[in-house]
C-alpha atoms as a PDB file:
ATOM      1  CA  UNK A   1     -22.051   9.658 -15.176  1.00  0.00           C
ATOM      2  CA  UNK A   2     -25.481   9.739 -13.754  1.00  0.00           C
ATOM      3  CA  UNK A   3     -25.311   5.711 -13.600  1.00  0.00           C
ATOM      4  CA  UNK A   4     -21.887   6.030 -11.706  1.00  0.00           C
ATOM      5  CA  UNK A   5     -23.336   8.227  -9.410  1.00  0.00           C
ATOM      6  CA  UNK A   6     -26.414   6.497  -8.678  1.00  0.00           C
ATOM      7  CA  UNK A   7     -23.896   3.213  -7.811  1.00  0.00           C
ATOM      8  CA  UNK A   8     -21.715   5.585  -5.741  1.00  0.00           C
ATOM      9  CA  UNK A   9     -24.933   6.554  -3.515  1.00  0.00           C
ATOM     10  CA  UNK A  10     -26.498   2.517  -3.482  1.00  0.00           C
ATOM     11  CA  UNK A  11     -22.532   1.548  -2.386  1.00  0.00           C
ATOM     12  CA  UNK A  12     -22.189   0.758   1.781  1.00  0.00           C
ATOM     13  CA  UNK A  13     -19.005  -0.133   2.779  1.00  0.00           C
ATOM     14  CA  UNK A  14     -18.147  -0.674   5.731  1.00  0.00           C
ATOM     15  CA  UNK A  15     -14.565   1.298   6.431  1.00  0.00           C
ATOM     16  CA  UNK A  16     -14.975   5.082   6.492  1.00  0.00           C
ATOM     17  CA  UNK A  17     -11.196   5.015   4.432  1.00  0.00           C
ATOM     18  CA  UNK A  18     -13.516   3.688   1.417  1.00  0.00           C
ATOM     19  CA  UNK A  19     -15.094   6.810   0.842  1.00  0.00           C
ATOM     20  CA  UNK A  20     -12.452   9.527   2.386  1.00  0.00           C
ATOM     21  CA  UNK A  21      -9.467   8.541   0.294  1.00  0.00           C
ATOM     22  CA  UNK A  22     -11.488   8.047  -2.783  1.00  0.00           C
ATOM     23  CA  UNK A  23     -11.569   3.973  -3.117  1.00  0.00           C
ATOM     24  CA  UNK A  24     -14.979   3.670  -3.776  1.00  0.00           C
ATOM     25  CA  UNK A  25     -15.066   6.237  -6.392  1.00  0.00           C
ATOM     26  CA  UNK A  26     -12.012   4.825  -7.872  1.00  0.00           C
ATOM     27  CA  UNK A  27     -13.777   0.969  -7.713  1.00  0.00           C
ATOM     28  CA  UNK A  28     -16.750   2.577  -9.788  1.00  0.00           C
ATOM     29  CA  UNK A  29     -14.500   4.399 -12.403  1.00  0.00           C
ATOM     30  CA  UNK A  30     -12.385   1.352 -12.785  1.00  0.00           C
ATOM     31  CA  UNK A  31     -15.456  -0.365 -14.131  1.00  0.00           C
ATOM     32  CA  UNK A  32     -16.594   2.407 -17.067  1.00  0.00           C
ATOM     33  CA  UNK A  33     -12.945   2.861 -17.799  1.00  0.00           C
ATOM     34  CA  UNK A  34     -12.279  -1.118 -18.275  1.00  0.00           C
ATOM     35  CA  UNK A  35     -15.790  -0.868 -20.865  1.00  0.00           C
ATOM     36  CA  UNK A  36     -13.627   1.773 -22.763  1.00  0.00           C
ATOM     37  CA  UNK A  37     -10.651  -0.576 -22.948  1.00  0.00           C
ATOM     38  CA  UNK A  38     -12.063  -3.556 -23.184  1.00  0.00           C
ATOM     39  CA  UNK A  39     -10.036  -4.608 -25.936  1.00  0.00           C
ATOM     40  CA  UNK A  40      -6.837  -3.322 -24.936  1.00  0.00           C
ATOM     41  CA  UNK A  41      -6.775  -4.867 -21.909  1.00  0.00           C
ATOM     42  CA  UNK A  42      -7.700  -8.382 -23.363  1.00  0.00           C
ATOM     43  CA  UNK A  43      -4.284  -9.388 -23.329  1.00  0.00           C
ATOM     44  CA  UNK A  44      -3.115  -8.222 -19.834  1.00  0.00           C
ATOM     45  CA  UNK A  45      -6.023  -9.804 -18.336  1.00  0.00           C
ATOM     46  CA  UNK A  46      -5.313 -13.093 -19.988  1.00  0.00           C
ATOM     47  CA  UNK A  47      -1.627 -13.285 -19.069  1.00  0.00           C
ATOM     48  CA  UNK A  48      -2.569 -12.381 -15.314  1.00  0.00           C
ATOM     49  CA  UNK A  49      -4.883 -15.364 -15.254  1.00  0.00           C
ATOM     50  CA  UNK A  50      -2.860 -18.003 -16.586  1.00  0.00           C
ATOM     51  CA  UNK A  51       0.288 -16.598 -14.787  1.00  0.00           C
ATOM     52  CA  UNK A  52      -2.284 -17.627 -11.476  1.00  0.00           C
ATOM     53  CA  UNK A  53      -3.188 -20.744 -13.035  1.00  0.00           C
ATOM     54  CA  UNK A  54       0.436 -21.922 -13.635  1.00  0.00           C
ATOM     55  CA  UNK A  55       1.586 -21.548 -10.474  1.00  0.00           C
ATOM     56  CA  UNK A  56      -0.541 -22.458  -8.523  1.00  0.00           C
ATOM     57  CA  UNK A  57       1.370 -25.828  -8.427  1.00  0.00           C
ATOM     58  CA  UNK A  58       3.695 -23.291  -5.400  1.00  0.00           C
ATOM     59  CA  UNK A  59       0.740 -23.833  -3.168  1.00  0.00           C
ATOM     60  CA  UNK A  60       1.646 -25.497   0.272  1.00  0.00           C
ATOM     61  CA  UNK A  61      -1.850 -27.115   0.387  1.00  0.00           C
ATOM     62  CA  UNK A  62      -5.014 -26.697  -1.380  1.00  0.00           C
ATOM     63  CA  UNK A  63      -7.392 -25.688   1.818  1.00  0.00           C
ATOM     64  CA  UNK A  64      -7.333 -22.206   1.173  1.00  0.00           C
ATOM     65  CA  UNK A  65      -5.957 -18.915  -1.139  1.00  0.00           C
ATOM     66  CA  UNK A  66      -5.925 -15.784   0.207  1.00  0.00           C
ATOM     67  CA  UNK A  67      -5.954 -12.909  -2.003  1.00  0.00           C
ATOM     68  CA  UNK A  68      -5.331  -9.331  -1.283  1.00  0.00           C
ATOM     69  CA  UNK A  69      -6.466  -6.679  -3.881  1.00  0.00           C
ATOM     70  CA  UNK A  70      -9.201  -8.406  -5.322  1.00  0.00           C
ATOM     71  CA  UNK A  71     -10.921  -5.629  -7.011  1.00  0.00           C
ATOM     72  CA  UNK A  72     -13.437  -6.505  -9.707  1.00  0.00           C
ATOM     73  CA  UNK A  73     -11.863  -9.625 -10.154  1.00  0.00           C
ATOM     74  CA  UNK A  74     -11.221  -9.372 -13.831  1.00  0.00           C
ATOM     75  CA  UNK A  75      -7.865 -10.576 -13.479  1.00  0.00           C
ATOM     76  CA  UNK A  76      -8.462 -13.086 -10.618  1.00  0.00           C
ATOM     77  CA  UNK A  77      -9.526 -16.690 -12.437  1.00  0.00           C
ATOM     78  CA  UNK A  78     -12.299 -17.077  -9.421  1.00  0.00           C
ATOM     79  CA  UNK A  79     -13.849 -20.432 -11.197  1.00  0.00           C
ATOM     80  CA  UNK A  80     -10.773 -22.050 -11.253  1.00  0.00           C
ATOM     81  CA  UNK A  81      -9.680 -20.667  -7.704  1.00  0.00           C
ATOM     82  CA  UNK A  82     -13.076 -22.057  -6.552  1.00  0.00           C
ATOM     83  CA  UNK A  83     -12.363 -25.256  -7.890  1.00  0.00           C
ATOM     84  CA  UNK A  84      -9.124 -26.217  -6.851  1.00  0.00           C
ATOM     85  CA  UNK A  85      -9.009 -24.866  -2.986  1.00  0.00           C
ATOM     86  CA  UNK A  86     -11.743 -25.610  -0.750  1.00  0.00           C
ATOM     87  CA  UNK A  87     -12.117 -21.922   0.695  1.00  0.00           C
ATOM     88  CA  UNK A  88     -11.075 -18.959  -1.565  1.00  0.00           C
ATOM     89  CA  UNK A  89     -10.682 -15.676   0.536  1.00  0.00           C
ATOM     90  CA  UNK A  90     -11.161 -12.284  -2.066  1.00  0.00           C
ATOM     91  CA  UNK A  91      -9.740  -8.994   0.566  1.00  0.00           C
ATOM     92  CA  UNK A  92     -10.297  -5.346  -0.662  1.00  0.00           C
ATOM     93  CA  UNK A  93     -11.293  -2.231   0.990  1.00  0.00           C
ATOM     94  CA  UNK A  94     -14.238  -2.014  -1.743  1.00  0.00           C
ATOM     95  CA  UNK A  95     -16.158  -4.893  -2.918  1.00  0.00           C
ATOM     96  CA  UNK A  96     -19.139  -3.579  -5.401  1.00  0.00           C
ATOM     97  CA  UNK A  97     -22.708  -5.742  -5.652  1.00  0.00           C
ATOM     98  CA  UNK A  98     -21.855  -6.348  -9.130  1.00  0.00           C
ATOM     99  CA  UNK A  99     -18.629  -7.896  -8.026  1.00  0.00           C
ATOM    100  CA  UNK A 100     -20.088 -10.295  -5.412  1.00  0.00           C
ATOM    101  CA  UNK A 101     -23.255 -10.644  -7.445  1.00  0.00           C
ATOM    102  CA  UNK A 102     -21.012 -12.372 -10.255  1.00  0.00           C
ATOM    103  CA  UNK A 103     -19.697 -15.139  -7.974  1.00  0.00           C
ATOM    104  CA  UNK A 104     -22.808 -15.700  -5.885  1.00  0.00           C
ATOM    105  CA  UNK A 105     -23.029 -19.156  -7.451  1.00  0.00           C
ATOM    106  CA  UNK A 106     -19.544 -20.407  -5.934  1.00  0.00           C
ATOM    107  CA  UNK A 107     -19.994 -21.106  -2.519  1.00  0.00           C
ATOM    108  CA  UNK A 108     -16.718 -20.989  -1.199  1.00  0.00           C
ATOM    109  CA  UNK A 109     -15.742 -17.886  -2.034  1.00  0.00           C
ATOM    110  CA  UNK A 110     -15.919 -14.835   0.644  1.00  0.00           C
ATOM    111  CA  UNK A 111     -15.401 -11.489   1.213  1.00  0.00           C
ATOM    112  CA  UNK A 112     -13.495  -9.188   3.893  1.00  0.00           C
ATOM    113  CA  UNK A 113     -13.530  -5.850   3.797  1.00  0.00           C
ATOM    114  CA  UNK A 114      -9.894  -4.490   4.943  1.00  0.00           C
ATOM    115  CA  UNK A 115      -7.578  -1.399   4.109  1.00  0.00           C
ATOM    116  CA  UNK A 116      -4.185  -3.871   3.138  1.00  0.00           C
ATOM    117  CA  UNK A 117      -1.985  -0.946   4.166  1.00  0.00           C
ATOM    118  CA  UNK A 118      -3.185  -0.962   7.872  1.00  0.00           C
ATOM    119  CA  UNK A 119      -2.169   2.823   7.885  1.00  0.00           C
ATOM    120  CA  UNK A 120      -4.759   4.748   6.543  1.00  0.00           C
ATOM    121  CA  UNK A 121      -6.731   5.332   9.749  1.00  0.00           C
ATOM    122  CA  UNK A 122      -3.801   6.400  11.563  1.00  0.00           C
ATOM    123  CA  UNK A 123      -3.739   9.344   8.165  1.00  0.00           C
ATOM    124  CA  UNK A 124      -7.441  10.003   8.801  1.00  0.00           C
ATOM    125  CA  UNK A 125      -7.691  10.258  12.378  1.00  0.00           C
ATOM    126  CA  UNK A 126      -4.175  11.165  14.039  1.00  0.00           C
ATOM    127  CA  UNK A 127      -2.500  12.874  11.097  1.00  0.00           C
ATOM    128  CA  UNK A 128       0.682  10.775  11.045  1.00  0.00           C
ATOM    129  CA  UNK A 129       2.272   9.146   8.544  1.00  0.00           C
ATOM    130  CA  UNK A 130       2.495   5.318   9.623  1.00  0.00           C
ATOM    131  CA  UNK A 131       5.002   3.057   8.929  1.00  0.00           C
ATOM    132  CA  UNK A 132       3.840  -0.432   9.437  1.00  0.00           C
ATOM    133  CA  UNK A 133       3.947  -3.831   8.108  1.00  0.00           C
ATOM    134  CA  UNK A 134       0.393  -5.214   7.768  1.00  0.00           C
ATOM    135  CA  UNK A 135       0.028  -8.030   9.638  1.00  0.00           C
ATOM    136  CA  UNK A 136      -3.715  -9.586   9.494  1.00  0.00           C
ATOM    137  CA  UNK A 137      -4.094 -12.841   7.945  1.00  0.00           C
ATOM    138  CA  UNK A 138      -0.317 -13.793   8.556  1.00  0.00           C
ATOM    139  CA  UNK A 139      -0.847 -16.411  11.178  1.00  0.00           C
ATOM    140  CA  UNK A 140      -3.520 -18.051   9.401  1.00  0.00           C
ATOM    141  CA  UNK A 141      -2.697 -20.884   7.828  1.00  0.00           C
ATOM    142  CA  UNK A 142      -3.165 -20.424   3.983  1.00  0.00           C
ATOM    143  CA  UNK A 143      -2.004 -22.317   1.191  1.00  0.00           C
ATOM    144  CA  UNK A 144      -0.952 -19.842  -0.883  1.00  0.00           C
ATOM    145  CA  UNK A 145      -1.362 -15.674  -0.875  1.00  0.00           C
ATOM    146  CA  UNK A 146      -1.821 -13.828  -4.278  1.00  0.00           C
ATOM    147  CA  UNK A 147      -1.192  -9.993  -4.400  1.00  0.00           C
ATOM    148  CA  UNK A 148      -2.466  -9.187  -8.160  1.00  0.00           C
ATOM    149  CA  UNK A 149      -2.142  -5.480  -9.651  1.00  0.00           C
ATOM    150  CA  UNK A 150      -2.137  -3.293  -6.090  1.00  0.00           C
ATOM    151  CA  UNK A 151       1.305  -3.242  -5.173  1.00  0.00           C
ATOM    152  CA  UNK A 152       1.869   0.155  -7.271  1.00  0.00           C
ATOM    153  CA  UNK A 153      -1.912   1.718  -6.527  1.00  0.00           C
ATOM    154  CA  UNK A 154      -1.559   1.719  -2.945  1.00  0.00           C
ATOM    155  CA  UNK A 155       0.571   4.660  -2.357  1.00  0.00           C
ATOM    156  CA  UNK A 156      -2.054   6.620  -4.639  1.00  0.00           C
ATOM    157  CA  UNK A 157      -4.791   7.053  -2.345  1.00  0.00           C
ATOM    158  CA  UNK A 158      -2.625   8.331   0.461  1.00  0.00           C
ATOM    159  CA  UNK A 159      -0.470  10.417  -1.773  1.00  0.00           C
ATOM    160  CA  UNK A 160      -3.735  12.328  -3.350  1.00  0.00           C
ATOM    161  CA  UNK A 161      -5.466  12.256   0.256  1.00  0.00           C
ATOM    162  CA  UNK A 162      -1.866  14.072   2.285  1.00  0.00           C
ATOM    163  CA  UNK A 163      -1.849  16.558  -0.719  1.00  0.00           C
ATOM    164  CA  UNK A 164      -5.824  17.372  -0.509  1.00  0.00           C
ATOM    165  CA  UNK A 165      -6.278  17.652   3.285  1.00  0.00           C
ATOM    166  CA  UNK A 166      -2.450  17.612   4.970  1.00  0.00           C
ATOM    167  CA  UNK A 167      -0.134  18.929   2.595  1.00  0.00           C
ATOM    168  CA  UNK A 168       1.565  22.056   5.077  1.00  0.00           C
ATOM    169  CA  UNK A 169       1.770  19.313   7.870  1.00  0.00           C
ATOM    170  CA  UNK A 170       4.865  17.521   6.030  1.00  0.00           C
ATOM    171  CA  UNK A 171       7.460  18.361   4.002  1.00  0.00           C
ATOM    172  CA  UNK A 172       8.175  16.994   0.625  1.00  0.00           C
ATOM    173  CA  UNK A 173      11.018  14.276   1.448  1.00  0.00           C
ATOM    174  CA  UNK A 174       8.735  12.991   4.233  1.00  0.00           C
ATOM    175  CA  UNK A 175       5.785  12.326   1.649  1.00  0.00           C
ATOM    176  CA  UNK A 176       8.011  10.892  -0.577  1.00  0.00           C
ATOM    177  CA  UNK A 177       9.875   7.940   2.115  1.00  0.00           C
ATOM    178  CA  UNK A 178       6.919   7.633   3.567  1.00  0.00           C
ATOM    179  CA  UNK A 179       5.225   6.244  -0.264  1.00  0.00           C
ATOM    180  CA  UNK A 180       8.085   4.849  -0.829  1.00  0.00           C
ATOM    181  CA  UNK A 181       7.804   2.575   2.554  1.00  0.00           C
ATOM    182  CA  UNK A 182       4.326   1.562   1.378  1.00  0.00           C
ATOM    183  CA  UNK A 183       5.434  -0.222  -1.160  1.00  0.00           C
ATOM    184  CA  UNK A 184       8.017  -2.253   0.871  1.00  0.00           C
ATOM    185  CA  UNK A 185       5.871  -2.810   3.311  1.00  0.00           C
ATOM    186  CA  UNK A 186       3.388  -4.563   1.297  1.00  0.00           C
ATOM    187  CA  UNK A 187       6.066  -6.815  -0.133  1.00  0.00           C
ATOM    188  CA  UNK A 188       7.780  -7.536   3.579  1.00  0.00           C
ATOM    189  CA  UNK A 189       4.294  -8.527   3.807  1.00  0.00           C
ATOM    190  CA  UNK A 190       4.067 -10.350   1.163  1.00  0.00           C
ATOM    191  CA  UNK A 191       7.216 -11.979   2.351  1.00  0.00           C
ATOM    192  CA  UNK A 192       5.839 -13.139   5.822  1.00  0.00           C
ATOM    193  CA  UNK A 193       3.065 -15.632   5.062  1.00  0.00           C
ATOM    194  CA  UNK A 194       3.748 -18.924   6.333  1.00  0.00           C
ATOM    195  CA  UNK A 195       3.629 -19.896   2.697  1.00  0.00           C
ATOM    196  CA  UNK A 196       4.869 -18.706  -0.674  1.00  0.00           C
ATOM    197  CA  UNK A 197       3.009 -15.832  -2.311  1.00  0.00           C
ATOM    198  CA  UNK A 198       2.181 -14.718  -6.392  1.00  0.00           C
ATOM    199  CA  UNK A 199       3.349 -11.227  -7.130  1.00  0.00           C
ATOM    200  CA  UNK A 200       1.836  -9.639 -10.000  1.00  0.00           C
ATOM    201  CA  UNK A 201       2.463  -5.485 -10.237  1.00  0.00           C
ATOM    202  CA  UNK A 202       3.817  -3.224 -13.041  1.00  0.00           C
ATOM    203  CA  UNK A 203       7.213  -2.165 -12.681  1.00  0.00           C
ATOM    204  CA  UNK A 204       7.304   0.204 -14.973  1.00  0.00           C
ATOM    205  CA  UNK A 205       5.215   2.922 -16.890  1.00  0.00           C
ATOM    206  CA  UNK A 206       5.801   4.020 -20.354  1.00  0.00           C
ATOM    207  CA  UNK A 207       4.547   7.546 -21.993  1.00  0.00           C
ATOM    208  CA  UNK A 208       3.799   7.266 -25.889  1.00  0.00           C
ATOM    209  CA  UNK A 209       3.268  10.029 -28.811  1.00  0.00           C
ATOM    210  CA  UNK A 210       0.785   9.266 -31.791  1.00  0.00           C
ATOM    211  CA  UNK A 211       3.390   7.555 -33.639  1.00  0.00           C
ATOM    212  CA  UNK A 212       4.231   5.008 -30.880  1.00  0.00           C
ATOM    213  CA  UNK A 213       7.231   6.685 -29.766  1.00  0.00           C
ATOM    214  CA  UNK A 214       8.291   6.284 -25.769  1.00  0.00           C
ATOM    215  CA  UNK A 215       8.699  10.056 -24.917  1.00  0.00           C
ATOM    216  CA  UNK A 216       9.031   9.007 -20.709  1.00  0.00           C
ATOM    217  CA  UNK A 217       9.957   6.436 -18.862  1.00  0.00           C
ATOM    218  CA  UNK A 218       8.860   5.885 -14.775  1.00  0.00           C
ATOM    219  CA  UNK A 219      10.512   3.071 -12.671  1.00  0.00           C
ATOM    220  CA  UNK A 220       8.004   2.371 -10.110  1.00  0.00           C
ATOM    221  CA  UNK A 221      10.170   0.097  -7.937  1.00  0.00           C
ATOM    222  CA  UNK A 222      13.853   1.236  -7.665  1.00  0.00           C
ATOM    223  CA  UNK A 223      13.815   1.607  -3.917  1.00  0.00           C
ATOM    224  CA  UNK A 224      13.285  -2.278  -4.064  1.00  0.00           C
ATOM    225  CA  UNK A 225      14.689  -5.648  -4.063  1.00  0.00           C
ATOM    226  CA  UNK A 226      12.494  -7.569  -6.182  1.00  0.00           C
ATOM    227  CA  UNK A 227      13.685 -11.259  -7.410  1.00  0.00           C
ATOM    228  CA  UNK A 228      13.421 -11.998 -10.931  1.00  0.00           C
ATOM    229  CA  UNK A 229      10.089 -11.867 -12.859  1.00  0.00           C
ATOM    230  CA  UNK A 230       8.867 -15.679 -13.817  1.00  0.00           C
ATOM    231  CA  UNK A 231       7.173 -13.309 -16.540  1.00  0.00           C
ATOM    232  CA  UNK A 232       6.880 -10.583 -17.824  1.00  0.00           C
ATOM    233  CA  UNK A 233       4.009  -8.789 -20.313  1.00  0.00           C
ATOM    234  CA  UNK A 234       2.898  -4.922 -21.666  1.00  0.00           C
ATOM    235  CA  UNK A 235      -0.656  -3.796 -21.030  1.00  0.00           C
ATOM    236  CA  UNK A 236      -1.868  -1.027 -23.166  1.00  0.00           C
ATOM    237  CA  UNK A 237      -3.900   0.612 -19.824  1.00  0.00           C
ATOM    238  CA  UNK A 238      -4.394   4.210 -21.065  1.00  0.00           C
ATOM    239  CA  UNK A 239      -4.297   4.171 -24.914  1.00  0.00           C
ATOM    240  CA  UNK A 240      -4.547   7.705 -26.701  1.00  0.00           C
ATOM    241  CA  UNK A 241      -7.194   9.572 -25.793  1.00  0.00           C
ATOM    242  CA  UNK A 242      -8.013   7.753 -22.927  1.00  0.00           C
ATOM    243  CA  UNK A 243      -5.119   9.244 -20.871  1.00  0.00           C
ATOM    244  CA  UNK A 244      -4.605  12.261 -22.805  1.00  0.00           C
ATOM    245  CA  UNK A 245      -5.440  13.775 -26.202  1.00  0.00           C
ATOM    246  CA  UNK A 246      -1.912  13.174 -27.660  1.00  0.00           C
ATOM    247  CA  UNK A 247      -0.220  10.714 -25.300  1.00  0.00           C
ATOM    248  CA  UNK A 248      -0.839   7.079 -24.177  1.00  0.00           C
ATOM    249  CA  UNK A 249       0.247   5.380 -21.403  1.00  0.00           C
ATOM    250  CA  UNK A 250       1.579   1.463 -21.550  1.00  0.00           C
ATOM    251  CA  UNK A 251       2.935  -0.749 -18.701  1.00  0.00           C
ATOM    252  CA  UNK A 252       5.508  -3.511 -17.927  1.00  0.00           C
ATOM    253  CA  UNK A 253       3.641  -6.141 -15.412  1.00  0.00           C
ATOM    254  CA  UNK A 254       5.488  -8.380 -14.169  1.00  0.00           C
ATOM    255  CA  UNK A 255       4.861 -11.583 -12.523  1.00  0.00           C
ATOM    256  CA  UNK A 256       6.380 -13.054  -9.646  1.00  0.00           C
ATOM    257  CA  UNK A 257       6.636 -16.010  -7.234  1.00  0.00           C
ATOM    258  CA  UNK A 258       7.804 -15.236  -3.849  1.00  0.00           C
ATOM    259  CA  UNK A 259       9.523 -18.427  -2.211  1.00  0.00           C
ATOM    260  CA  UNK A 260       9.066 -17.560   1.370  1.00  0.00           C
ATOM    261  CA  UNK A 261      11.716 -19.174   3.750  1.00  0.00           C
ATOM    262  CA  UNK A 262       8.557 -19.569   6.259  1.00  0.00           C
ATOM    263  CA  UNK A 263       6.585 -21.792   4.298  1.00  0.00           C
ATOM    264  CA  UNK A 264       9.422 -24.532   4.226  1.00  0.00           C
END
């Protein structure tokens, strides 16, 4: 905790949204909690990467990859990113030291710091809830866009952040299409690069008792059309007692390769 805090206080990034809706906090956690699951999440990381590395024959041209949710890039293969397109482009709202510190030695990699949403100022400052498809880095010409395990997180942030500081200023149904849109959004977004696009999210979220036994079942993306998953794996993220004392929590990820009519 006291290490994680002293990371928290050494951490300068550059959006104000970082800290306010709780990204950077979430960036450090993310790092002891992966320690604590190491194992478990051997398997998911593996299938994201080669997922990547198989498709990456769906790229229009090998100049450059842009990819949005970068995170700690445990699930991003950055070597072999860095090797096959000249420029490699990693986007997050939070990019730790350690994370840029372990890819200082390829050259062509960079770093932006950007909320993917595009909304969460307009939450912070004017109190509204946005609807907008994010547009930076759509009229640049890429070779191929990857979108790897944020799709589902980014209503989070804003749903924690409207019930902490706004929750009087909207009703219930407005919260709720307004999440809902976020999702969409991202993959309209996802949908407008001038080139096709790798999808990887969980679609679903599984609740488990000691003996194994699904007691719940959450469909993350029924409000969508998604096409169908080139594959499809479980990750154990939150075994027992990691998410709670008698219940676990498992995921469907699936992974998907948007054909987008623009990049023909």
């Amino acid at each position: 905790m006291i290490r994680e805090l002293l990371t928290y206080i050494s951490e300068r990034p550059t959006l104000k949204e970082a800290k306010t809706f709780g990204h950077l906090f979430e960036s450090i956690s993310l790092l002891s909690r992966e320690k604590r699951c190491q194992k478990t999440w051997a398997t998911h990381r593996a299938s994201c990467k080669q997922f990547i590395a198989a498709e990456l024959k769906n790229a229009r041209h090998y100049d450059s990859v842009l990819v949005l949710g970068s995170g700690p890039l445990h699930e991003i293969p950055t070597e072999l990113l860095s090797k096959t397109f000249k420029r490699v482009v990693l986007v997050d709202i939070v990019h730790l030291k350690s994370t840029k510190k372990s890819v200082a030695h390829l050259t062509n990699v960079e770093f932006i710091e950007h909320e993917i949403t595009e909304i969460e100022e307009a939450l912070r400052v004017d109190k509204k809830l946005k609807d907008k498809v994010p547009a930076k880095f759509v009229d640049e010409d890429w070779g191929l866009v990857l979108s790897v395990n944020v799709m589902s997180q980014l209503p989070l942030h804003l749903e924690t952040f409207i019930y902490k500081k706004l929750k009087k200023r909207f009703t219930e149904a407005q919260v709720e299409t307004f999440l809902k849109g976020v999702t969409q959004n991202h993959l309209t977004y996802l949908q407008s690069f001038h080139t096709n696009a790798i999808l990887i999210t969980d679609t679903q979220t599984f609740y488990y008792d000691k003996n194994d036994k699904v007691i719940q079942t959450d469909h993350n993306y029924e409000h969508l059309s998604l096409p169908k998953p080139s594959e499809e794996w479980n990750w154990n993220v939150a075994p027992i007692p990691e998410f709670q004392k008698d219940v676990g929590m498992k995921m469907r990820v699936c992974g998907f390769v948007l054909k987008n009519i623009n990049s023909h």
